[in-house]
PDB file of N, CA and C in Angstrom:
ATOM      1  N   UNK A   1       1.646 -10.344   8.876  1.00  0.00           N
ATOM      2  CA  UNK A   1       1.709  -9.887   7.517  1.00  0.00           C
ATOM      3  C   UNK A   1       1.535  -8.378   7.516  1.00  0.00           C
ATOM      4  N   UNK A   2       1.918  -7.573   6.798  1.00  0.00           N
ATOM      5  CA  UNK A   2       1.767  -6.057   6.604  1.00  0.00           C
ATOM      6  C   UNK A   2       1.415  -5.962   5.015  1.00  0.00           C
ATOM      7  N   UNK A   3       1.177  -4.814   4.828  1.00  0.00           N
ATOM      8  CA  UNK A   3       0.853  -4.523   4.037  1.00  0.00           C
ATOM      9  C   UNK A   3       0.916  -2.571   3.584  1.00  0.00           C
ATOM     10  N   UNK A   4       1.251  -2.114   2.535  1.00  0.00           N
ATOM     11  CA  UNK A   4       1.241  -1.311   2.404  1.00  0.00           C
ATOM     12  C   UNK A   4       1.660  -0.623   0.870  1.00  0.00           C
ATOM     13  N   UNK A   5       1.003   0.890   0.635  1.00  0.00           N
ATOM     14  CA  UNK A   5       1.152   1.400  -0.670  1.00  0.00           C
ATOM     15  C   UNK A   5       2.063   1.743  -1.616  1.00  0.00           C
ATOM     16  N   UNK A   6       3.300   1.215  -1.942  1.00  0.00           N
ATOM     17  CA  UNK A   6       4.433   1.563  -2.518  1.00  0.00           C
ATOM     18  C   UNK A   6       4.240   2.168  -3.133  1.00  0.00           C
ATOM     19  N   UNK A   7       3.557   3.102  -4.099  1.00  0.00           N
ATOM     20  CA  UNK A   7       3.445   4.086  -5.117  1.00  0.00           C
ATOM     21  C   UNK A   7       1.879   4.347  -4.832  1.00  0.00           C
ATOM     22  N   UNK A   8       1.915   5.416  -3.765  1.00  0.00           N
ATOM     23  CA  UNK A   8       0.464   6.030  -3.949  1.00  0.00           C
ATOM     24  C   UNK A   8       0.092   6.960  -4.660  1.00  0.00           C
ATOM     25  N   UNK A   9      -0.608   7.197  -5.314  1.00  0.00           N
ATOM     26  CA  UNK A   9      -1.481   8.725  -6.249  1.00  0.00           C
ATOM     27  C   UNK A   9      -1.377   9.662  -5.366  1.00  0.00           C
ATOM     28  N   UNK A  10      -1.676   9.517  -3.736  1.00  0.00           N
ATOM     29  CA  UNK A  10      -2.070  10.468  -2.765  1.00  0.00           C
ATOM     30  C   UNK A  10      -0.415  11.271  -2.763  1.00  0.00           C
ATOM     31  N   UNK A  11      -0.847  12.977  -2.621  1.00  0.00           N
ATOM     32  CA  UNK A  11       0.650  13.618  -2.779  1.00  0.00           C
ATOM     33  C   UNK A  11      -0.181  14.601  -1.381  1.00  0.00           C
ATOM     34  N   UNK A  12       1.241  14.417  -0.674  1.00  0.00           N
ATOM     35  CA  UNK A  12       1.153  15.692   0.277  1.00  0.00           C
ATOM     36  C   UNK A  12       2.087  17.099   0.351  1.00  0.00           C
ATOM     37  N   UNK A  13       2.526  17.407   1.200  1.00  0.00           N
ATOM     38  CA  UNK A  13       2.949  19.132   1.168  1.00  0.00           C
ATOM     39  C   UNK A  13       4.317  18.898   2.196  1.00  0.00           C
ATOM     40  N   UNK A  14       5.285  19.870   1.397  1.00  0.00           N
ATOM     41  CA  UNK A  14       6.216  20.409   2.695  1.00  0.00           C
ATOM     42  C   UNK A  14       6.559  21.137   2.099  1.00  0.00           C
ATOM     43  N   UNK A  15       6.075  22.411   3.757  1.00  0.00           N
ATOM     44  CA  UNK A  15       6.183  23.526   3.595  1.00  0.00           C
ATOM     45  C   UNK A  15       6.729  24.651   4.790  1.00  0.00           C
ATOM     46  N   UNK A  16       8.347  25.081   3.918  1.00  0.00           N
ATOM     47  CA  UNK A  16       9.042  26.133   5.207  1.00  0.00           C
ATOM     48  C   UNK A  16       7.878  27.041   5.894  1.00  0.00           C
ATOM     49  N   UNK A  17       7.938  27.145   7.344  1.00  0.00           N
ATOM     50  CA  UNK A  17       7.401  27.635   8.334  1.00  0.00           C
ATOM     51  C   UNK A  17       7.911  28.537   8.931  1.00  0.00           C
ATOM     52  N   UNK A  18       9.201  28.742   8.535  1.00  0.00           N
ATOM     53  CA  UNK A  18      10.377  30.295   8.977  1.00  0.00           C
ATOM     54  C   UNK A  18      11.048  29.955   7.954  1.00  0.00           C
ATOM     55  N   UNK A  19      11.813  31.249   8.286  1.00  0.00           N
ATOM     56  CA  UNK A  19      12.871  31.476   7.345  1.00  0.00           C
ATOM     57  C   UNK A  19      14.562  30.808   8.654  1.00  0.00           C
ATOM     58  N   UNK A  20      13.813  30.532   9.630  1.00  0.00           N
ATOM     59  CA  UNK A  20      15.233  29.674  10.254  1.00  0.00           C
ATOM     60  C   UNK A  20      15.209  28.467   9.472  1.00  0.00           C
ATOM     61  N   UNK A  21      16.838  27.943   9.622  1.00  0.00           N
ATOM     62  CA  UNK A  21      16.852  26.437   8.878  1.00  0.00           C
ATOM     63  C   UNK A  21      16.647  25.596  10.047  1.00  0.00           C
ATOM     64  N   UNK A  22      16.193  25.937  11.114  1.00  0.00           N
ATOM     65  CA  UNK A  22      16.128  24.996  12.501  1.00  0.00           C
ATOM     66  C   UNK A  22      14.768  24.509  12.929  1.00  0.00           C
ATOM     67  N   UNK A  23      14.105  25.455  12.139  1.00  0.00           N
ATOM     68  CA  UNK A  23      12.430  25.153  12.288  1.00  0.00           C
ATOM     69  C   UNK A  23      11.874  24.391  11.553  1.00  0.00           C
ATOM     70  N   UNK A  24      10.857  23.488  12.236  1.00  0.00           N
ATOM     71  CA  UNK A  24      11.192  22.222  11.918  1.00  0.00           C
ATOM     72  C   UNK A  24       9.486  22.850  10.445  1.00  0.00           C
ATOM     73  N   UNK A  25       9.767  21.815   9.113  1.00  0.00           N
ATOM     74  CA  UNK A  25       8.867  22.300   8.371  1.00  0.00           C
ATOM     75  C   UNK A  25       7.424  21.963   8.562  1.00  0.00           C
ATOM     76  N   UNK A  26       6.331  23.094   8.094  1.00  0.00           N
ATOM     77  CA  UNK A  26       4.915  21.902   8.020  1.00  0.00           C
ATOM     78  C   UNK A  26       4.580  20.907   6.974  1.00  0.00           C
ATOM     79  N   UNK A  27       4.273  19.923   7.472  1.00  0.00           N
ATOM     80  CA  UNK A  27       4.053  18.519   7.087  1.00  0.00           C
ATOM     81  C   UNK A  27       2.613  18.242   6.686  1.00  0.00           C
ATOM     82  N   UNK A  28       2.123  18.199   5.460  1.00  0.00           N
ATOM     83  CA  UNK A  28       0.099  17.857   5.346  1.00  0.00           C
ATOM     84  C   UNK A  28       0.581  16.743   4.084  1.00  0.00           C
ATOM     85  N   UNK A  29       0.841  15.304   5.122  1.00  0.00           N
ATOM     86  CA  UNK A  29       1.000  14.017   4.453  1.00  0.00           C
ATOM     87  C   UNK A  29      -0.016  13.617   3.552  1.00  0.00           C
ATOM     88  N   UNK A  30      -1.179  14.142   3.812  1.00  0.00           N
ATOM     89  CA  UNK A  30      -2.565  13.705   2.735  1.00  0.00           C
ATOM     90  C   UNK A  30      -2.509  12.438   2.613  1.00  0.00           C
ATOM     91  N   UNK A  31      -2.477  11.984   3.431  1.00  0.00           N
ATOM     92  CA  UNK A  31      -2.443   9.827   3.314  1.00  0.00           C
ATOM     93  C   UNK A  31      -3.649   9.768   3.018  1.00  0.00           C
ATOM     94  N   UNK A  32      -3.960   8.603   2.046  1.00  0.00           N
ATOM     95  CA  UNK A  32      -5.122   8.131   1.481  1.00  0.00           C
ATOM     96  C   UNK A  32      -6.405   9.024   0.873  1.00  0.00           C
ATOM     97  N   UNK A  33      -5.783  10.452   0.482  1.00  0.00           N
ATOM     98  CA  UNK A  33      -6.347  11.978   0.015  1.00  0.00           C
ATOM     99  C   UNK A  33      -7.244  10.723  -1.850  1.00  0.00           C
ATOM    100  N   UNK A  34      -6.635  10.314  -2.058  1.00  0.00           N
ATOM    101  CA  UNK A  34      -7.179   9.492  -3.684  1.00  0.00           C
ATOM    102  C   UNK A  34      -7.572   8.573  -3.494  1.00  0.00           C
ATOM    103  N   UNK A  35      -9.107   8.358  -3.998  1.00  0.00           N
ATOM    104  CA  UNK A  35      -9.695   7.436  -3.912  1.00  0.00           C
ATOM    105  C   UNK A  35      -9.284   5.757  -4.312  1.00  0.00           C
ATOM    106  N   UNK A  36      -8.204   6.469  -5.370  1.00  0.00           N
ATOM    107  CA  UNK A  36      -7.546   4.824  -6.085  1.00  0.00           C
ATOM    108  C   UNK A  36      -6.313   4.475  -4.728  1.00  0.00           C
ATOM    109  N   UNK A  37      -5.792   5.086  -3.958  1.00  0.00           N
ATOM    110  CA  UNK A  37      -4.959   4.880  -2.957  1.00  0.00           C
ATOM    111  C   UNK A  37      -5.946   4.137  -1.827  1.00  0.00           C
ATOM    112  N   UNK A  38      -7.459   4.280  -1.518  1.00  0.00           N
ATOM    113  CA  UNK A  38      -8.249   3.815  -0.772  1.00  0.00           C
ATOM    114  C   UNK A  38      -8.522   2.702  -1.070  1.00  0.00           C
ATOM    115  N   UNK A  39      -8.788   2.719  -2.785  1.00  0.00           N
ATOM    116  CA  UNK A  39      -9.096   1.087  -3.036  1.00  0.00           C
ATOM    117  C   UNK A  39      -7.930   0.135  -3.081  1.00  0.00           C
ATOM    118  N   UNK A  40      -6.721   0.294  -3.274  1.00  0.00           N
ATOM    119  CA  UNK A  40      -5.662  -0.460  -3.290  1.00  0.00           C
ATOM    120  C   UNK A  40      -5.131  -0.857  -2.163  1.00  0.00           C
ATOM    121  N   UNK A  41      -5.614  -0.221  -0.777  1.00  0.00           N
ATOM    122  CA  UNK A  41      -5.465  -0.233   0.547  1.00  0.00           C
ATOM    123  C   UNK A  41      -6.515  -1.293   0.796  1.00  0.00           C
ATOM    124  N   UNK A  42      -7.768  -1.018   0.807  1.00  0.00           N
ATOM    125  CA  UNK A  42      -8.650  -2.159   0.799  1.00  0.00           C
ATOM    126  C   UNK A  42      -8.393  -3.346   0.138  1.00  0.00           C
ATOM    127  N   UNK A  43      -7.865  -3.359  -0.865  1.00  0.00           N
ATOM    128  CA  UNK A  43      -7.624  -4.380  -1.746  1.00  0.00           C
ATOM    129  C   UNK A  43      -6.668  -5.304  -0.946  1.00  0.00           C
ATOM    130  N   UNK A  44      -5.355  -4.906  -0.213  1.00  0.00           N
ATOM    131  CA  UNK A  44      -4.740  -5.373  -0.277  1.00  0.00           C
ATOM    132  C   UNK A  44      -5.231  -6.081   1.531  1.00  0.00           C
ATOM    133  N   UNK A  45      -5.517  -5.298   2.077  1.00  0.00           N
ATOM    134  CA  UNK A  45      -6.430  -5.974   2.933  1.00  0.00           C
ATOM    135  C   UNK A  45      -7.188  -7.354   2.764  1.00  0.00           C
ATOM    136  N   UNK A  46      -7.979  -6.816   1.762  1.00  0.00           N
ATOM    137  CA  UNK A  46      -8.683  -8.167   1.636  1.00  0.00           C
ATOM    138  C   UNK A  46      -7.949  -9.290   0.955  1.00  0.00           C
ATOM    139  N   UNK A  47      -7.161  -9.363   0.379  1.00  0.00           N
ATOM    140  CA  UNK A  47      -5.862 -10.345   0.429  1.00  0.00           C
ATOM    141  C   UNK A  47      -5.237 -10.921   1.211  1.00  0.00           C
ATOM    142  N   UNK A  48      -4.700 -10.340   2.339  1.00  0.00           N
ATOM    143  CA  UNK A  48      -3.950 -10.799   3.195  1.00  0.00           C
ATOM    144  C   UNK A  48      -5.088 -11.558   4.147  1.00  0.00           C
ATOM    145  N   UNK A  49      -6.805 -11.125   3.967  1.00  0.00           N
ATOM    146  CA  UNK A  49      -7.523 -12.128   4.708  1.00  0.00           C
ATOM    147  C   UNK A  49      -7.565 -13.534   4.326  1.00  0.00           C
ATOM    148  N   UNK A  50      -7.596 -13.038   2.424  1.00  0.00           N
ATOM    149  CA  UNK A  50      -7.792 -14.621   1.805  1.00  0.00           C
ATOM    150  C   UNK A  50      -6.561 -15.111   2.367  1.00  0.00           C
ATOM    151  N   UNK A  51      -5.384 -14.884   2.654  1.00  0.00           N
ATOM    152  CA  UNK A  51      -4.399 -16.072   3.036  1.00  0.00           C
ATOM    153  C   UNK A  51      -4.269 -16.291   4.504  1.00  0.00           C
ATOM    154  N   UNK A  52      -5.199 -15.401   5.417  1.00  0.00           N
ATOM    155  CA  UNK A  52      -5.208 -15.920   6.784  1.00  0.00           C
ATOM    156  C   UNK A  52      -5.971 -16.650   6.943  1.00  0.00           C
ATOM    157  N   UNK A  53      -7.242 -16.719   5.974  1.00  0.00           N
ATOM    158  CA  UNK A  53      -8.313 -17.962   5.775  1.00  0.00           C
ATOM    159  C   UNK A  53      -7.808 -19.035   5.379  1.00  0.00           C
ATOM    160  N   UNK A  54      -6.809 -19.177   4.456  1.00  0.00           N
ATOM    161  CA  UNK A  54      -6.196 -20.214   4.031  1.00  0.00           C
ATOM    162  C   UNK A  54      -5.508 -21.309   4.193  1.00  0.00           C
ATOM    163  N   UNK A  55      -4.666 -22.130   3.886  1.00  0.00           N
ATOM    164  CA  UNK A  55      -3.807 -22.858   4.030  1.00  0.00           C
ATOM    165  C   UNK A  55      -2.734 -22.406   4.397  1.00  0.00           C
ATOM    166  N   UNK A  56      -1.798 -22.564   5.318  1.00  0.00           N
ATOM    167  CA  UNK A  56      -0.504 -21.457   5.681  1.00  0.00           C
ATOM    168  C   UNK A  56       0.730 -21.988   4.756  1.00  0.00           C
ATOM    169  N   UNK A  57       0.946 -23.263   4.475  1.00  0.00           N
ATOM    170  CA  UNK A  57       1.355 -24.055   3.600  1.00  0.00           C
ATOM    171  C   UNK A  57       1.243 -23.972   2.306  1.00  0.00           C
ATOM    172  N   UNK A  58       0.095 -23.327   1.889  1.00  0.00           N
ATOM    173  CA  UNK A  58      -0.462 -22.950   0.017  1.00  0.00           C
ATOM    174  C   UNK A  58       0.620 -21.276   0.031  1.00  0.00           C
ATOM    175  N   UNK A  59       0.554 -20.698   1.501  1.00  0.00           N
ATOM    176  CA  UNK A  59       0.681 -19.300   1.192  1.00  0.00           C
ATOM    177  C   UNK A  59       2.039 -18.585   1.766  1.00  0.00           C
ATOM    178  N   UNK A  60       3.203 -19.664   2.195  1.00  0.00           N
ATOM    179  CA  UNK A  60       4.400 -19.457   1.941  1.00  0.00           C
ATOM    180  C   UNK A  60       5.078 -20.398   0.533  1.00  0.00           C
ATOM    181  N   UNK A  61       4.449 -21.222  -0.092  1.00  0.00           N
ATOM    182  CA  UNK A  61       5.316 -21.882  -1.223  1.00  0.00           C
ATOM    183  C   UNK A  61       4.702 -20.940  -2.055  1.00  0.00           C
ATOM    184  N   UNK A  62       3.553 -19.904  -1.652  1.00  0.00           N
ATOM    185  CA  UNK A  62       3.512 -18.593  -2.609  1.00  0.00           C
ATOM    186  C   UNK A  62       4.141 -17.455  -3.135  1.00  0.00           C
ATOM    187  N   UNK A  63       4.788 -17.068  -1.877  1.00  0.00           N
ATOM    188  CA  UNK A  63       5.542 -16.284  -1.505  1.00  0.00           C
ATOM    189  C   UNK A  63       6.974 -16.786  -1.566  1.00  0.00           C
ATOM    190  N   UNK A  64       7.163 -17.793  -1.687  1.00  0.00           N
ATOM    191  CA  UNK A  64       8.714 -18.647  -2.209  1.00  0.00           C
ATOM    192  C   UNK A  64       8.918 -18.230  -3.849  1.00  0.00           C
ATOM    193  N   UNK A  65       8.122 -18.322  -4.185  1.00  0.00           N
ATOM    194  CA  UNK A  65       8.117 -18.267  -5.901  1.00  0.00           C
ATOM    195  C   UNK A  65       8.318 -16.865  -6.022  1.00  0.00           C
ATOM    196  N   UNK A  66       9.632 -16.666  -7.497  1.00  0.00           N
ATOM    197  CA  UNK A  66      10.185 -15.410  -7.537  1.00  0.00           C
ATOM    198  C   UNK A  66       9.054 -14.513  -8.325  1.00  0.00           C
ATOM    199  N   UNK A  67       8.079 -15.099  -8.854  1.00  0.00           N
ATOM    200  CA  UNK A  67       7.280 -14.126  -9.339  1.00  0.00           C
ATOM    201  C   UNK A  67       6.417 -13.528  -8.516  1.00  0.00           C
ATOM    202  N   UNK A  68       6.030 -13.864  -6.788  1.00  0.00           N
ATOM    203  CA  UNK A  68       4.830 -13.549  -6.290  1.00  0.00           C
ATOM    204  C   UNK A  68       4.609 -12.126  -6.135  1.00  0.00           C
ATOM    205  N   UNK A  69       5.647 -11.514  -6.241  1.00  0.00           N
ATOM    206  CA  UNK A  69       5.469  -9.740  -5.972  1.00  0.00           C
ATOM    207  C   UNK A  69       4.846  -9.387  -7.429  1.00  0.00           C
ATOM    208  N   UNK A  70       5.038 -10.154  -8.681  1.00  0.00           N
ATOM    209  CA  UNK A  70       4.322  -9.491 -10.109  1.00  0.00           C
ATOM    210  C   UNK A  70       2.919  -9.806  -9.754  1.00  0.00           C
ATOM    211  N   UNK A  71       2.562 -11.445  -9.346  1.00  0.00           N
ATOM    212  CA  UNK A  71       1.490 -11.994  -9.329  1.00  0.00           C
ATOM    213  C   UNK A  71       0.614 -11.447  -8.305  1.00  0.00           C
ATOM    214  N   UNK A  72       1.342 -10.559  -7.042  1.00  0.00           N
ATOM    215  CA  UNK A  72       0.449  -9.951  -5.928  1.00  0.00           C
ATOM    216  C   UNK A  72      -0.117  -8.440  -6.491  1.00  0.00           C
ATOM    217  N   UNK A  73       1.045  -7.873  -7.751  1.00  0.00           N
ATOM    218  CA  UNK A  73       0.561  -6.853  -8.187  1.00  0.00           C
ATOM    219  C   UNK A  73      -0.978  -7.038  -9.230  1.00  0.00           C
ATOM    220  N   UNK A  74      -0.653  -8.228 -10.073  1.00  0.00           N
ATOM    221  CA  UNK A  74      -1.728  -8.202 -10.565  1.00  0.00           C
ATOM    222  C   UNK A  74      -3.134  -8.943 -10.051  1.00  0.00           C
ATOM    223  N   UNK A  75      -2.734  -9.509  -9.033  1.00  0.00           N
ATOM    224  CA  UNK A  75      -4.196  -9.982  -8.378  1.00  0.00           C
ATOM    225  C   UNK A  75      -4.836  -8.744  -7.730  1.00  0.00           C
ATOM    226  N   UNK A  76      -4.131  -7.675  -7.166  1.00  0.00           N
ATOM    227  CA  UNK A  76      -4.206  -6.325  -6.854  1.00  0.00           C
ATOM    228  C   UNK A  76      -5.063  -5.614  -7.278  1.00  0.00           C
ATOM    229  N   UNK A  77      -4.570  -5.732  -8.729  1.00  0.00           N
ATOM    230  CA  UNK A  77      -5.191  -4.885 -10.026  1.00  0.00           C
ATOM    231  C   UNK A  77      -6.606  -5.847 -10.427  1.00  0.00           C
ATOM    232  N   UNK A  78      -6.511  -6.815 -10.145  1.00  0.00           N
ATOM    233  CA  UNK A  78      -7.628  -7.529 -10.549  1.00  0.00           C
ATOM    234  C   UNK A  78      -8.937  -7.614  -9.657  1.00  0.00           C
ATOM    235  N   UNK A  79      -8.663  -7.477  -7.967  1.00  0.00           N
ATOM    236  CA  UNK A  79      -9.369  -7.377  -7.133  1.00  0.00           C
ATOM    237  C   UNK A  79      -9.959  -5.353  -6.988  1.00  0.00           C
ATOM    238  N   UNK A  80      -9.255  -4.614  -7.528  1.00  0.00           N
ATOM    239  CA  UNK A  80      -9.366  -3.181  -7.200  1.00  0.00           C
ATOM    240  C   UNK A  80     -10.916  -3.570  -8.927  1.00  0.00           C
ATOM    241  N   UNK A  81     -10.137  -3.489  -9.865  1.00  0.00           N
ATOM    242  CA  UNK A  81     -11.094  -3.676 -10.880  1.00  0.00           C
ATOM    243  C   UNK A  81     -12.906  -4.290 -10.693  1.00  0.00           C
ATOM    244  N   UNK A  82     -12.738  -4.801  -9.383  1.00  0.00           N
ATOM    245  CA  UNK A  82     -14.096  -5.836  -9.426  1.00  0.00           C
ATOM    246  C   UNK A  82     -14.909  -5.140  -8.489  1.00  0.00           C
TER     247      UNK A  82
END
């Protein structure tokens, strides 16, 4: 399973380093720089444990159902909240 932030708060930098177009630019990605990008990372962590604890059977006829990407967003939002 993976997991990861499709729309993070966290913003990073690119920034020309010469004035050649060959040089390659500097890069300050600021990954996980916002605290709400930390908790939604954790969050989603601890999700993917509840379904390795789980039934493997409860947690692909989950993931079959066309709503589970709304329903993973708001269990998301519901687990970051608590």
């Amino acid at each position: 399973m993976f997991a990861a932030l499709a729309q993070p708060e966290s913003r990073g930098r690119l920034r020309l380093q010469s004035a050649d177009p060959e040089a390659p630019p500097g890069i300050d990605a600021n990954f996980l720089s916002d605290t709400r990008d930390v908790r939604t990372a954790a969050a989603c962590v601890e999700l993917l444990r509840s379904f390795r604890d789980g039934d493997a059977a409860a947690l692909l006829a989950y993931l079959r159902e066309p709503a589970a990407s709304c329903f993973l967003s708001l269990k998301l939002r519901d687990i970051k909240e608590s």
